[in-house]
PDB file of N, CA and C in Angstrom:
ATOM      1  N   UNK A   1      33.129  31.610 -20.901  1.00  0.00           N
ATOM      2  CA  UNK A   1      33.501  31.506 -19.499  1.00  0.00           C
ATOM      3  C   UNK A   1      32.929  32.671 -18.703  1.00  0.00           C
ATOM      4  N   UNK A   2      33.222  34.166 -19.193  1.00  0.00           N
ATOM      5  CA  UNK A   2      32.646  34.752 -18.592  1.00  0.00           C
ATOM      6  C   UNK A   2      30.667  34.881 -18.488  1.00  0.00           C
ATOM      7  N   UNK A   3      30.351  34.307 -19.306  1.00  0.00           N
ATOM      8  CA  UNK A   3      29.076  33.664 -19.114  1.00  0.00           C
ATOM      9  C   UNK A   3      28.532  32.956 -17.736  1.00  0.00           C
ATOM     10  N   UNK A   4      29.712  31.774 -17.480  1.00  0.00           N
ATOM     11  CA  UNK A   4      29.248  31.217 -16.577  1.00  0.00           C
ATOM     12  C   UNK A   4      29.262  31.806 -15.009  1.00  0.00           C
ATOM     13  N   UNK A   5      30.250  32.617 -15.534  1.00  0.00           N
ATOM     14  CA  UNK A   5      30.407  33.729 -13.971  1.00  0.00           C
ATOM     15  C   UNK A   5      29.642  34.681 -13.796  1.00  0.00           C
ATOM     16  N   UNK A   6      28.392  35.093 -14.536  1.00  0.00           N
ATOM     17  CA  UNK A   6      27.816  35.927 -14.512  1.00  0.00           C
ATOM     18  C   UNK A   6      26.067  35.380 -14.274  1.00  0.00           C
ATOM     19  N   UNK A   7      26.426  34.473 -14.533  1.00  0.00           N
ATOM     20  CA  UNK A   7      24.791  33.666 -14.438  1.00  0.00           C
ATOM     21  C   UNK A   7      25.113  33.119 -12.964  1.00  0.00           C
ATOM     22  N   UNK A   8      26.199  32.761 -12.305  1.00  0.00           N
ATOM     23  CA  UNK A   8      26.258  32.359 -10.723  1.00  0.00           C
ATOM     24  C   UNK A   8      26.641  30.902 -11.333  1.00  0.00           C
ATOM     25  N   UNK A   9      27.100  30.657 -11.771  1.00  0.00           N
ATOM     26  CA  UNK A   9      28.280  29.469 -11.999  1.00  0.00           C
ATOM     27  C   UNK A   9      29.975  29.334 -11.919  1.00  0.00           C
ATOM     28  N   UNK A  10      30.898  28.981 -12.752  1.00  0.00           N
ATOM     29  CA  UNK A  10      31.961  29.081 -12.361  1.00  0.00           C
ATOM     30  C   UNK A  10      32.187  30.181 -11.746  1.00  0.00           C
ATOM     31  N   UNK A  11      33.367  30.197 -10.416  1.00  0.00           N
ATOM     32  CA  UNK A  11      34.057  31.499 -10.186  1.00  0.00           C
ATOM     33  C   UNK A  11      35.214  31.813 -11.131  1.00  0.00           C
ATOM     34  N   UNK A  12      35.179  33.126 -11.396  1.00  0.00           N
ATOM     35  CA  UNK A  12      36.369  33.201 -12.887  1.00  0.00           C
ATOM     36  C   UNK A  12      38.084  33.440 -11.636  1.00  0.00           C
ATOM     37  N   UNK A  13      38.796  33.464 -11.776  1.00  0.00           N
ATOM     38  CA  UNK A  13      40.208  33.541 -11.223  1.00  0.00           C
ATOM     39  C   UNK A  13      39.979  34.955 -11.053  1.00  0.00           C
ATOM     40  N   UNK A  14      41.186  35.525  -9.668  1.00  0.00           N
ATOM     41  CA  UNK A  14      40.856  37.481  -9.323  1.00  0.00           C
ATOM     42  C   UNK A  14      42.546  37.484  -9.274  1.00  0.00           C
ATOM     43  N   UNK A  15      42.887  38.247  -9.242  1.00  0.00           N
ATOM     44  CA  UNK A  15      44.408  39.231  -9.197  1.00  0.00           C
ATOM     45  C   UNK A  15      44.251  39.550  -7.725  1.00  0.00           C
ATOM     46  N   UNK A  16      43.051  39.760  -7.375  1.00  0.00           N
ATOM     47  CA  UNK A  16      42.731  40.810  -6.269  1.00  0.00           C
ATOM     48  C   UNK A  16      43.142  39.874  -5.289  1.00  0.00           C
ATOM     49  N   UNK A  17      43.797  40.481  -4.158  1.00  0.00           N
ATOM     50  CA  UNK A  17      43.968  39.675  -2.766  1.00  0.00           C
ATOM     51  C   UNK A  17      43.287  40.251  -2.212  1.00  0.00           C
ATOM     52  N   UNK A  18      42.974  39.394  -1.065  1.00  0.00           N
ATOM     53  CA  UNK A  18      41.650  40.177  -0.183  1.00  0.00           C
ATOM     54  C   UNK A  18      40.890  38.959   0.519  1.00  0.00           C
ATOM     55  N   UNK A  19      39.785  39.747   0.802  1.00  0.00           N
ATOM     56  CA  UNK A  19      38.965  39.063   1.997  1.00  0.00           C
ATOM     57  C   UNK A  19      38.346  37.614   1.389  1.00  0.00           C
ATOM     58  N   UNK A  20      38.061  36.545   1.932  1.00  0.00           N
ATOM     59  CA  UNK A  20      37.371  35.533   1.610  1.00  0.00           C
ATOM     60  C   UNK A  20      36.149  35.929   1.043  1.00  0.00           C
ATOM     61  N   UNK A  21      35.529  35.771  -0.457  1.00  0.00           N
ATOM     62  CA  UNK A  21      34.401  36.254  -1.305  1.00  0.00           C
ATOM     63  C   UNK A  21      33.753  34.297  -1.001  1.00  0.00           C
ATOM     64  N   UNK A  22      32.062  35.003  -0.490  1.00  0.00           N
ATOM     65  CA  UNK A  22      31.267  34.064  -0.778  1.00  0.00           C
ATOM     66  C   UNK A  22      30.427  34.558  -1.764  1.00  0.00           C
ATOM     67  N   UNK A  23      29.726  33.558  -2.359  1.00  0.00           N
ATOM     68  CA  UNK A  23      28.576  34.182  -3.257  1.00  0.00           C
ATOM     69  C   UNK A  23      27.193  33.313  -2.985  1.00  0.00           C
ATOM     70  N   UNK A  24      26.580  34.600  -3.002  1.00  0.00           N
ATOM     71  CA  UNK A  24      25.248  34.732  -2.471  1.00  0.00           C
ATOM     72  C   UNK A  24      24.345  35.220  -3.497  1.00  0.00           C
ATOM     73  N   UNK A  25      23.414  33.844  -4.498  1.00  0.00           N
ATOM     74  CA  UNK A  25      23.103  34.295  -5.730  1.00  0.00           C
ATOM     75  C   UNK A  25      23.824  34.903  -6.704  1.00  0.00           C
ATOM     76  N   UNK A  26      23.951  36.320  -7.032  1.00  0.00           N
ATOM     77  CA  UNK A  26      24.833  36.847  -8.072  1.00  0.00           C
ATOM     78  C   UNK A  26      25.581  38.148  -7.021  1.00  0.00           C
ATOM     79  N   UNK A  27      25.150  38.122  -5.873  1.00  0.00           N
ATOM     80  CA  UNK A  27      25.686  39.155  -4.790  1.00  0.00           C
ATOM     81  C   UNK A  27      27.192  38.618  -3.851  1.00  0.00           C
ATOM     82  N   UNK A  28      27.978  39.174  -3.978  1.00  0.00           N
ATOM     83  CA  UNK A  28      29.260  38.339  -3.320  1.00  0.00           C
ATOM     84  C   UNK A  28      29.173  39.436  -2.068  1.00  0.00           C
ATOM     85  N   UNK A  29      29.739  38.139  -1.115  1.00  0.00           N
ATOM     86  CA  UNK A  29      29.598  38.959   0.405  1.00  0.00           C
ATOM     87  C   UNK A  29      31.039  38.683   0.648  1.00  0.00           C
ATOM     88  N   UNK A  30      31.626  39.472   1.598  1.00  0.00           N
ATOM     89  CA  UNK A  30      33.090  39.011   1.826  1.00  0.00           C
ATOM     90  C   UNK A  30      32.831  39.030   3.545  1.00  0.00           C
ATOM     91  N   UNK A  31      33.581  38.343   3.979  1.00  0.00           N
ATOM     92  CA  UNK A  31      33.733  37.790   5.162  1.00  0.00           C
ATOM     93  C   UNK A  31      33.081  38.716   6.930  1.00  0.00           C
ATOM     94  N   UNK A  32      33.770  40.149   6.128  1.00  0.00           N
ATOM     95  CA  UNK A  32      33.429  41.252   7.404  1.00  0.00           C
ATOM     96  C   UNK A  32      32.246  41.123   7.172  1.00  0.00           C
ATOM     97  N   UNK A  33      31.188  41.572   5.856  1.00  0.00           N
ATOM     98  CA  UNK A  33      29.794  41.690   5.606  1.00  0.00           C
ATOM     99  C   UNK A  33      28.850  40.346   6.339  1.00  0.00           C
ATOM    100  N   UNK A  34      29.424  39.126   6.291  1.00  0.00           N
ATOM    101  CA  UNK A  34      28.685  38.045   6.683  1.00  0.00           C
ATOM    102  C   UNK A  34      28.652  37.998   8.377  1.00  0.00           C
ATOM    103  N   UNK A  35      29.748  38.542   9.026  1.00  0.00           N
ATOM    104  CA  UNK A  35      29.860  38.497  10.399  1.00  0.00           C
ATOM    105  C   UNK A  35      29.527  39.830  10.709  1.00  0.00           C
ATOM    106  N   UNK A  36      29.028  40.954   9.992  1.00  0.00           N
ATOM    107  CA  UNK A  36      28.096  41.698  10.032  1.00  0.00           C
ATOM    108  C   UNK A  36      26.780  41.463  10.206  1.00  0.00           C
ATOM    109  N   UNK A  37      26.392  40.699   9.449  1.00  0.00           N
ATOM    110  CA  UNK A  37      25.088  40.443   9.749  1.00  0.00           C
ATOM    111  C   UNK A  37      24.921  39.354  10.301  1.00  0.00           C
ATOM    112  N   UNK A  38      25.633  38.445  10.419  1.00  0.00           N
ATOM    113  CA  UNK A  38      25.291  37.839  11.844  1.00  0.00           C
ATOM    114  C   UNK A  38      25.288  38.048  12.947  1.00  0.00           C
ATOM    115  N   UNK A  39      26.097  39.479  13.326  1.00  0.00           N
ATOM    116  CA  UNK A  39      25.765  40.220  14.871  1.00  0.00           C
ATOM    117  C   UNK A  39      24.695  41.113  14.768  1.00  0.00           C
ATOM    118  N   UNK A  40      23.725  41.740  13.738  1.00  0.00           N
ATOM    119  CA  UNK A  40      22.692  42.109  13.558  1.00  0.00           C
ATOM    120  C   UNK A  40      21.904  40.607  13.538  1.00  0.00           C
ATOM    121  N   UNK A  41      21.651  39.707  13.229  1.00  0.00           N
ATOM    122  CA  UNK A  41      20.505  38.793  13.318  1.00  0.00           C
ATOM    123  C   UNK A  41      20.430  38.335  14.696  1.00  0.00           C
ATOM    124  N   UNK A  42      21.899  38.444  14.941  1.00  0.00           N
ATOM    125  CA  UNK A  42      21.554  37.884  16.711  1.00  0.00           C
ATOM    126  C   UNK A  42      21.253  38.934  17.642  1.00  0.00           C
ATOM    127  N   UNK A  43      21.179  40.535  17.354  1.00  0.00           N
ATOM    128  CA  UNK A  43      20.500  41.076  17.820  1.00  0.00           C
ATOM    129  C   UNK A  43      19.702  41.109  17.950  1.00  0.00           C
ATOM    130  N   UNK A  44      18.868  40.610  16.540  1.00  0.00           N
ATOM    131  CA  UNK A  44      17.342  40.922  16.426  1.00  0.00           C
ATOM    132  C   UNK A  44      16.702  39.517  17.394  1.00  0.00           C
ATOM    133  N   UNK A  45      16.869  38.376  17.059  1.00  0.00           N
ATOM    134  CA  UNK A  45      16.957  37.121  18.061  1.00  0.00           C
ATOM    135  C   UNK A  45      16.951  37.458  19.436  1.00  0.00           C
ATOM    136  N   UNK A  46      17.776  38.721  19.817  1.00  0.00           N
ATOM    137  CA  UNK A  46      17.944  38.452  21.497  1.00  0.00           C
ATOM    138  C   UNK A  46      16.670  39.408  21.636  1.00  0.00           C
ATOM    139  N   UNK A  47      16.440  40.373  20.904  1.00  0.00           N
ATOM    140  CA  UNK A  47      15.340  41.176  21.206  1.00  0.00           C
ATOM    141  C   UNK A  47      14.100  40.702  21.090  1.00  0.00           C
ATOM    142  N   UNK A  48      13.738  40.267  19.949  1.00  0.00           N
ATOM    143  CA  UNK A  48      12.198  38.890  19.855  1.00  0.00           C
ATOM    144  C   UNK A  48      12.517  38.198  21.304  1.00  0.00           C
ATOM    145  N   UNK A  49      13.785  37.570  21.808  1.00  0.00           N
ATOM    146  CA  UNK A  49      13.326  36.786  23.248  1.00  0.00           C
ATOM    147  C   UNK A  49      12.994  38.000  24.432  1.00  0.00           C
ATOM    148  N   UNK A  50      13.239  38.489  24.465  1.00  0.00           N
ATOM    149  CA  UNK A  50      13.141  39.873  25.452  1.00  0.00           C
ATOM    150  C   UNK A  50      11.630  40.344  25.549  1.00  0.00           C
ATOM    151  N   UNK A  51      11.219  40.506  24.185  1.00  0.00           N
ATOM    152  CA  UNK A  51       9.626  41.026  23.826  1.00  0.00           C
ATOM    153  C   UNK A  51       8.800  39.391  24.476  1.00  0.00           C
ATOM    154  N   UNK A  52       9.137  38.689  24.003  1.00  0.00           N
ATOM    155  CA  UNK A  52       8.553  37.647  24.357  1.00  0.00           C
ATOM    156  C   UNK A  52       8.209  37.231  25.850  1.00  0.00           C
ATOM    157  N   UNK A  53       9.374  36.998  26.564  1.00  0.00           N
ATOM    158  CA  UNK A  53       9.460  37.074  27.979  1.00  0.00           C
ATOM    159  C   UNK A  53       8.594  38.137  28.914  1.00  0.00           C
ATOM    160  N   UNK A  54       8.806  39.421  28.023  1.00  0.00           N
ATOM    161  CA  UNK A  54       8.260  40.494  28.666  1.00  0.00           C
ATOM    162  C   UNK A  54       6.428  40.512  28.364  1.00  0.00           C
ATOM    163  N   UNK A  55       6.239  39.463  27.663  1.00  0.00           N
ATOM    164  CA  UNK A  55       4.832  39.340  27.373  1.00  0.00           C
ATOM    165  C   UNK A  55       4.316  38.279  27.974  1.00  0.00           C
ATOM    166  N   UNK A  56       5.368  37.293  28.334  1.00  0.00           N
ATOM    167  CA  UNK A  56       4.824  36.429  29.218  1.00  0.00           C
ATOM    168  C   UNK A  56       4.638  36.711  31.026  1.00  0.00           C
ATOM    169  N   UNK A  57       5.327  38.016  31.553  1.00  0.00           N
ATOM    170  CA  UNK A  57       5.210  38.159  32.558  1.00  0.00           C
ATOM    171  C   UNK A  57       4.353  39.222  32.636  1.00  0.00           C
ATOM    172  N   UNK A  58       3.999  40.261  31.671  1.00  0.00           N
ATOM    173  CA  UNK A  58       2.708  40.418  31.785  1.00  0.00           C
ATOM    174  C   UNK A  58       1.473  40.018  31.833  1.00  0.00           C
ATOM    175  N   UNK A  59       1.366  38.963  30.938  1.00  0.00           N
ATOM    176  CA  UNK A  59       0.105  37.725  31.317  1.00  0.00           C
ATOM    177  C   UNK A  59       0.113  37.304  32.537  1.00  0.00           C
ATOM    178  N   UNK A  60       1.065  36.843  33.420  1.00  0.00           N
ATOM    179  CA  UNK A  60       1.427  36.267  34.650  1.00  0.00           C
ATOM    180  C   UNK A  60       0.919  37.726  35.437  1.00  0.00           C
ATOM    181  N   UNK A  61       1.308  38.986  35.572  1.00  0.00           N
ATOM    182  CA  UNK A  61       1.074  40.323  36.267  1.00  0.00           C
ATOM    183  C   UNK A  61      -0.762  40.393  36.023  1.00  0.00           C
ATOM    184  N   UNK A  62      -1.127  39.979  34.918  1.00  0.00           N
ATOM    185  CA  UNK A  62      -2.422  40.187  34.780  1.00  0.00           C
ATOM    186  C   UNK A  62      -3.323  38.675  35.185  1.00  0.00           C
ATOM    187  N   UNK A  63      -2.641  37.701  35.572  1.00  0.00           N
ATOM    188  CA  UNK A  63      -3.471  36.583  36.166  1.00  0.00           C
ATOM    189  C   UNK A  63      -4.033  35.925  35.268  1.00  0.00           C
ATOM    190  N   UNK A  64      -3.698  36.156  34.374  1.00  0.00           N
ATOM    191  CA  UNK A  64      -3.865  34.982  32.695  1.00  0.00           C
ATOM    192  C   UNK A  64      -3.085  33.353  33.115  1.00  0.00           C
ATOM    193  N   UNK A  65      -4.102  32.435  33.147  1.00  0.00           N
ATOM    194  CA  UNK A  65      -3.550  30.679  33.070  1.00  0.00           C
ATOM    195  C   UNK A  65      -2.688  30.951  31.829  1.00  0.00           C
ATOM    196  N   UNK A  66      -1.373  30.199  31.752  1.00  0.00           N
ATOM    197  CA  UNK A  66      -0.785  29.761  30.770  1.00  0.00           C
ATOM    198  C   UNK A  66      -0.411  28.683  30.638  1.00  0.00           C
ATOM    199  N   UNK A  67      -0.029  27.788  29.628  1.00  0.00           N
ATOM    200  CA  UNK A  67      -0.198  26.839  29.661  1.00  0.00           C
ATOM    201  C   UNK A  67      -1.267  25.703  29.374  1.00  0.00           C
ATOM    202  N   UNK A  68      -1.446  24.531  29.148  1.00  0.00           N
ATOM    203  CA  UNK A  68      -2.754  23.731  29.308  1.00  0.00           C
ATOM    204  C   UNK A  68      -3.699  23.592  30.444  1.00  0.00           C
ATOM    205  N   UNK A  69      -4.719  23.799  29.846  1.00  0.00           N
ATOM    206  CA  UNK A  69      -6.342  23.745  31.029  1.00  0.00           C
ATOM    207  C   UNK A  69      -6.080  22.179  32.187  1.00  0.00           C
ATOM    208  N   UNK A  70      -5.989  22.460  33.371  1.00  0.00           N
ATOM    209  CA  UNK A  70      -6.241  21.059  34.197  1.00  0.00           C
ATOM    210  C   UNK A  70      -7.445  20.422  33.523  1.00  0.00           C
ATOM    211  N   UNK A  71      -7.437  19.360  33.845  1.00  0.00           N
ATOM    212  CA  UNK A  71      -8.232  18.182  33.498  1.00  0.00           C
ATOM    213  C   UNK A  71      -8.917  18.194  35.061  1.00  0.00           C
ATOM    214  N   UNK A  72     -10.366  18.287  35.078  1.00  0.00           N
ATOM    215  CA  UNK A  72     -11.478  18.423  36.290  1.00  0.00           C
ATOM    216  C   UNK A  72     -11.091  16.912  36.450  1.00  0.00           C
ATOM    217  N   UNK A  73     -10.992  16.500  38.211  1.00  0.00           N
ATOM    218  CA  UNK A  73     -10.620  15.154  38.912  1.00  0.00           C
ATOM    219  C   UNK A  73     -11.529  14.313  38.628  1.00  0.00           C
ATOM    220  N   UNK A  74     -12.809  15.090  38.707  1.00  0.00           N
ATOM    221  CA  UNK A  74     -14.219  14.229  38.740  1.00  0.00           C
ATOM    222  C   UNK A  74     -14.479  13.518  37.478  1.00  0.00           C
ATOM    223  N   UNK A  75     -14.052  13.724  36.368  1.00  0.00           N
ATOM    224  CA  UNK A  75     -14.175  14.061  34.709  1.00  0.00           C
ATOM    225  C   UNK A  75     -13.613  12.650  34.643  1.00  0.00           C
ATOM    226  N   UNK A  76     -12.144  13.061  35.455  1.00  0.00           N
ATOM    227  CA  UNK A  76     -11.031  12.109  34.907  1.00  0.00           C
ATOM    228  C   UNK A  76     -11.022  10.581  35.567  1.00  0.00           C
ATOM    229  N   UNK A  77     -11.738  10.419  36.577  1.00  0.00           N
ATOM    230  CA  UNK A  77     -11.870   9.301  37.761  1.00  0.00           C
ATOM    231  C   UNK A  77     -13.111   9.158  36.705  1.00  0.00           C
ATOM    232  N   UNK A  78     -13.949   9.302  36.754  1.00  0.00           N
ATOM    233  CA  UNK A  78     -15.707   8.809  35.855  1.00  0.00           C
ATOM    234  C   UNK A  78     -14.767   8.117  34.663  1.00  0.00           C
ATOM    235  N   UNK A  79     -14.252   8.551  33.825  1.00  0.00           N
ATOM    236  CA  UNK A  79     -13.386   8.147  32.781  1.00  0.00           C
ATOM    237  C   UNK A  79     -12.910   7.342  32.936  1.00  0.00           C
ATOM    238  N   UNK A  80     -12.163   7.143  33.873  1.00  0.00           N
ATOM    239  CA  UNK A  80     -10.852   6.102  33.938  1.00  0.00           C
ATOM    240  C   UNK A  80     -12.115   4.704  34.647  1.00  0.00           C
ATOM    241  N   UNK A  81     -12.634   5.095  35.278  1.00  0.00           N
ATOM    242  CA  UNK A  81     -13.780   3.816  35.727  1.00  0.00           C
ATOM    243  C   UNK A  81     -14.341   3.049  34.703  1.00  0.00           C
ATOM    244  N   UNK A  82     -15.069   3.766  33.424  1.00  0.00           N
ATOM    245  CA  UNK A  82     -15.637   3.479  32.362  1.00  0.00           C
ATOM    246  C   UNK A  82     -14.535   3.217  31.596  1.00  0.00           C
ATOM    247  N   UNK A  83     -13.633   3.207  31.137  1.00  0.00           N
ATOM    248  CA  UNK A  83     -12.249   2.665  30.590  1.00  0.00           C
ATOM    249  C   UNK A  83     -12.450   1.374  31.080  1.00  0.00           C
ATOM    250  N   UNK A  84     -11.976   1.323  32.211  1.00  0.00           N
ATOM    251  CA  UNK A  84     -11.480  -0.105  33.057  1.00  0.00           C
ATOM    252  C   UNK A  84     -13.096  -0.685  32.886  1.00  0.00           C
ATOM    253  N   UNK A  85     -14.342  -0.327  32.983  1.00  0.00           N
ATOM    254  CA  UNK A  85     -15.281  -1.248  32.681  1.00  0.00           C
ATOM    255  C   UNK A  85     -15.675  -1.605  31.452  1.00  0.00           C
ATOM    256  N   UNK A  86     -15.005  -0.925  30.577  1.00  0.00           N
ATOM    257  CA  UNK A  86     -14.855  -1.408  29.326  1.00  0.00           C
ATOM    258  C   UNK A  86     -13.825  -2.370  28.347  1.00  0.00           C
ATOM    259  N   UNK A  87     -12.566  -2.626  29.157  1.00  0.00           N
ATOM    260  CA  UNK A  87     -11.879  -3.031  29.208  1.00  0.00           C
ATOM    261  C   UNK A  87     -11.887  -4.476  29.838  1.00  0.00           C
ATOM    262  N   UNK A  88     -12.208  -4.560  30.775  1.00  0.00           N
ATOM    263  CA  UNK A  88     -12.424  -5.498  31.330  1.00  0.00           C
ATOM    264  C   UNK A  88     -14.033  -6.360  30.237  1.00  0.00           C
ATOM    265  N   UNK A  89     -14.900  -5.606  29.908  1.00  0.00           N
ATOM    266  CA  UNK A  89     -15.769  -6.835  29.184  1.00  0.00           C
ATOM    267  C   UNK A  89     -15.269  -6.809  27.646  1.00  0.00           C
ATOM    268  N   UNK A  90     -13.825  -7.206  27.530  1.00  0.00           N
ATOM    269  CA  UNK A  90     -12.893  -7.402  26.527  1.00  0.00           C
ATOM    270  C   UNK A  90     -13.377  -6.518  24.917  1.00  0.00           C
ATOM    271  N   UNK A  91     -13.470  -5.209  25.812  1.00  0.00           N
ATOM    272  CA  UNK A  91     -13.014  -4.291  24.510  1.00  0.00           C
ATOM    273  C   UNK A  91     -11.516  -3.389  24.006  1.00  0.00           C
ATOM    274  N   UNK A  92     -11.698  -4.240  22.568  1.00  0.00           N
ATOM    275  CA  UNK A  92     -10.017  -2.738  22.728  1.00  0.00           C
ATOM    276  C   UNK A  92     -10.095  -1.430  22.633  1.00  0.00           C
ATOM    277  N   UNK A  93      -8.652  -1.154  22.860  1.00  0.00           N
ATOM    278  CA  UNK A  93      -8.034   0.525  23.045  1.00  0.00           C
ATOM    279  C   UNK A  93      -8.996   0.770  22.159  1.00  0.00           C
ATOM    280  N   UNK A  94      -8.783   1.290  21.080  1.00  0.00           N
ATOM    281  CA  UNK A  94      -9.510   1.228  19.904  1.00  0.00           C
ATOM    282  C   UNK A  94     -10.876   1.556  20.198  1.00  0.00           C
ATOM    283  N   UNK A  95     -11.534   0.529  20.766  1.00  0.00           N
ATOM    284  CA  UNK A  95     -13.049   0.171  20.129  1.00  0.00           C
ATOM    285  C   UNK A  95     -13.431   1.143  21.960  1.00  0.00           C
ATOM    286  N   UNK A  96     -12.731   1.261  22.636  1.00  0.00           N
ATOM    287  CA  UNK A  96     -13.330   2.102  23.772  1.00  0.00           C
ATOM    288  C   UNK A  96     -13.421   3.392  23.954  1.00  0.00           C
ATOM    289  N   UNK A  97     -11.474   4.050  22.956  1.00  0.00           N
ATOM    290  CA  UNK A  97     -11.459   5.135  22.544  1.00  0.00           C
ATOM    291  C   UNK A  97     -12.855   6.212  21.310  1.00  0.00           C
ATOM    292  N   UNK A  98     -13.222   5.133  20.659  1.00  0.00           N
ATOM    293  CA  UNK A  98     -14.364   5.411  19.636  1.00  0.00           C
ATOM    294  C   UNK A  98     -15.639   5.472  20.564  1.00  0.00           C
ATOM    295  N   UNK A  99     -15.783   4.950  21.685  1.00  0.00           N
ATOM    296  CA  UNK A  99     -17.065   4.706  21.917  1.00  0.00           C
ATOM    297  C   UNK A  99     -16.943   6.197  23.001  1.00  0.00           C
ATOM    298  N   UNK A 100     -16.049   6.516  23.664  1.00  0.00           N
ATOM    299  CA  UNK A 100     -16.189   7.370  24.900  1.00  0.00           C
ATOM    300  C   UNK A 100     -15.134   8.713  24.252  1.00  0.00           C
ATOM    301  N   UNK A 101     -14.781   8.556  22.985  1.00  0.00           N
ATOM    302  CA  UNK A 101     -14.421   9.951  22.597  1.00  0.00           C
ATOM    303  C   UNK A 101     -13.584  10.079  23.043  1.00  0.00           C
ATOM    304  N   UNK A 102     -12.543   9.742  23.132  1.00  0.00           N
ATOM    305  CA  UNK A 102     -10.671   9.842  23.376  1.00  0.00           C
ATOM    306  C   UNK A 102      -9.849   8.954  22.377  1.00  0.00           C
ATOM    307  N   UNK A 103      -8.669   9.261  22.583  1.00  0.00           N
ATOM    308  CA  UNK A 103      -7.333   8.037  21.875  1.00  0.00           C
ATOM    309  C   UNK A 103      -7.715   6.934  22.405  1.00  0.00           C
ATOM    310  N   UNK A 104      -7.065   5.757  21.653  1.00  0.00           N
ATOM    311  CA  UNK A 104      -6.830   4.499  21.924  1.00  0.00           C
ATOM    312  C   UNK A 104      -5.626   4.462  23.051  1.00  0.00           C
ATOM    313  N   UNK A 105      -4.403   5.524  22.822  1.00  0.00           N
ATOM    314  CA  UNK A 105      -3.568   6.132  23.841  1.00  0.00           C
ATOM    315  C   UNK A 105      -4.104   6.308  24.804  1.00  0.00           C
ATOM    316  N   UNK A 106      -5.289   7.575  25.349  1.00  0.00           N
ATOM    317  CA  UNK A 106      -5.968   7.881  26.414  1.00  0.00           C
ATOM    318  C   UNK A 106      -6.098   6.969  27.316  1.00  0.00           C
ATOM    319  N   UNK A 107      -7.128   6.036  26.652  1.00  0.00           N
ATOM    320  CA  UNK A 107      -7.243   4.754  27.237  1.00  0.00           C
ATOM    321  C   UNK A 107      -6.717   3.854  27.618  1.00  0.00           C
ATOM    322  N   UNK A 108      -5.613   3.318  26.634  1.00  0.00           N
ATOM    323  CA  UNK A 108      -4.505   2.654  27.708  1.00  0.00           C
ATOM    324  C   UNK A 108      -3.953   3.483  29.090  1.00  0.00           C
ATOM    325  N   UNK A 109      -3.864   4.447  28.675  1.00  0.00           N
ATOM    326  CA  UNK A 109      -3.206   5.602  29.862  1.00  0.00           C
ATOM    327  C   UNK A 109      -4.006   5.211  31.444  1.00  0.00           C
ATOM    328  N   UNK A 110      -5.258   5.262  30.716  1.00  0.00           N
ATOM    329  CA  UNK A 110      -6.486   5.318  31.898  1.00  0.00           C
ATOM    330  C   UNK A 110      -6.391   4.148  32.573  1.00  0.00           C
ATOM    331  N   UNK A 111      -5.973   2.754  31.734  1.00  0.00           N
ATOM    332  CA  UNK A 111      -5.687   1.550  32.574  1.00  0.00           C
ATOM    333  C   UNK A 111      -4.440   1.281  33.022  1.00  0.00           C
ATOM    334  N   UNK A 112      -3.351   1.922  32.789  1.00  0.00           N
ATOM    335  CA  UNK A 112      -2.030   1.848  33.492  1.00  0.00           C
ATOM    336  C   UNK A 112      -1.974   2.701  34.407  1.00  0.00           C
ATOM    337  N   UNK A 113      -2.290   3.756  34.426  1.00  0.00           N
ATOM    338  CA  UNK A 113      -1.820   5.042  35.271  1.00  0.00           C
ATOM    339  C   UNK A 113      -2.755   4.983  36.332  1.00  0.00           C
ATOM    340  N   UNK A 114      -4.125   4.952  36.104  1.00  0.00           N
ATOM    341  CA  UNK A 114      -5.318   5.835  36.307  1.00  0.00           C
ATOM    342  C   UNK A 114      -5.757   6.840  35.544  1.00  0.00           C
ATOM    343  N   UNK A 115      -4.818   7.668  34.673  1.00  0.00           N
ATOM    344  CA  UNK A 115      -5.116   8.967  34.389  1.00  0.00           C
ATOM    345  C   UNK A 115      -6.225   8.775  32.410  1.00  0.00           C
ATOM    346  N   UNK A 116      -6.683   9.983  32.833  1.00  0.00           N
ATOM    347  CA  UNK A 116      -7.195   9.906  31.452  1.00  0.00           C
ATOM    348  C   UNK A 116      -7.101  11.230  30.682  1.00  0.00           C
TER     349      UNK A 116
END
């Protein structure tokens, strides 16, 4: 028995009263220790968002785009024309996306929306 309590199997019975014992591999944590370090991890959490934020408004202070590149109007109208004229002489999503280098998605897009 005491075998199995020592390899991280059964818990053996305690005399001891006391704090709620978890076990953690062959390391037992008791209750204060676990809500210990969960107000240290959520420190560290609030500070990574802090660094983060503070790196995104420096990019913004320094005039860095963030985010995805616009799509040029001219690009996207030429596209969506050649879609719809491809479409129309009964080709599919598919077979228009392969030919003009986009999704089969794209392309539907381009004939519902306009957009490509």
């Amino acid at each position: 028995m005491e075998r199995l309590h020592l390899s991280g199997g059964l818990p053996l019975p305690s005399r001891r009263t006391g704090p709620q014992k978890f076990v953690g591999g062959r390391r037992k944590f008791n209750s204060g220790e676990l809500s210990g370090l969960g107000a240290v991890a959520e420190l560290e959490r609030s500070l990574i968002i802090e660094r983060v934020r503070a790196g995104v408004r420096n990019a913004k202070a320094k005039g860095k785009r963030l985010g995805r590149p616009p799509v040029d109007p001219a690009v996207s109208s030429a596209r969506t024309a050649k879609v719809r004229e491809l479409r129309s002489a009964g080709k599919s999503f598919v077979e228009i996306g392969a030919a003009l280098g986009i999704s089969a998605a794209s392309a539907c897009r381009a004939v519902q929306t306009g957009l490509s």
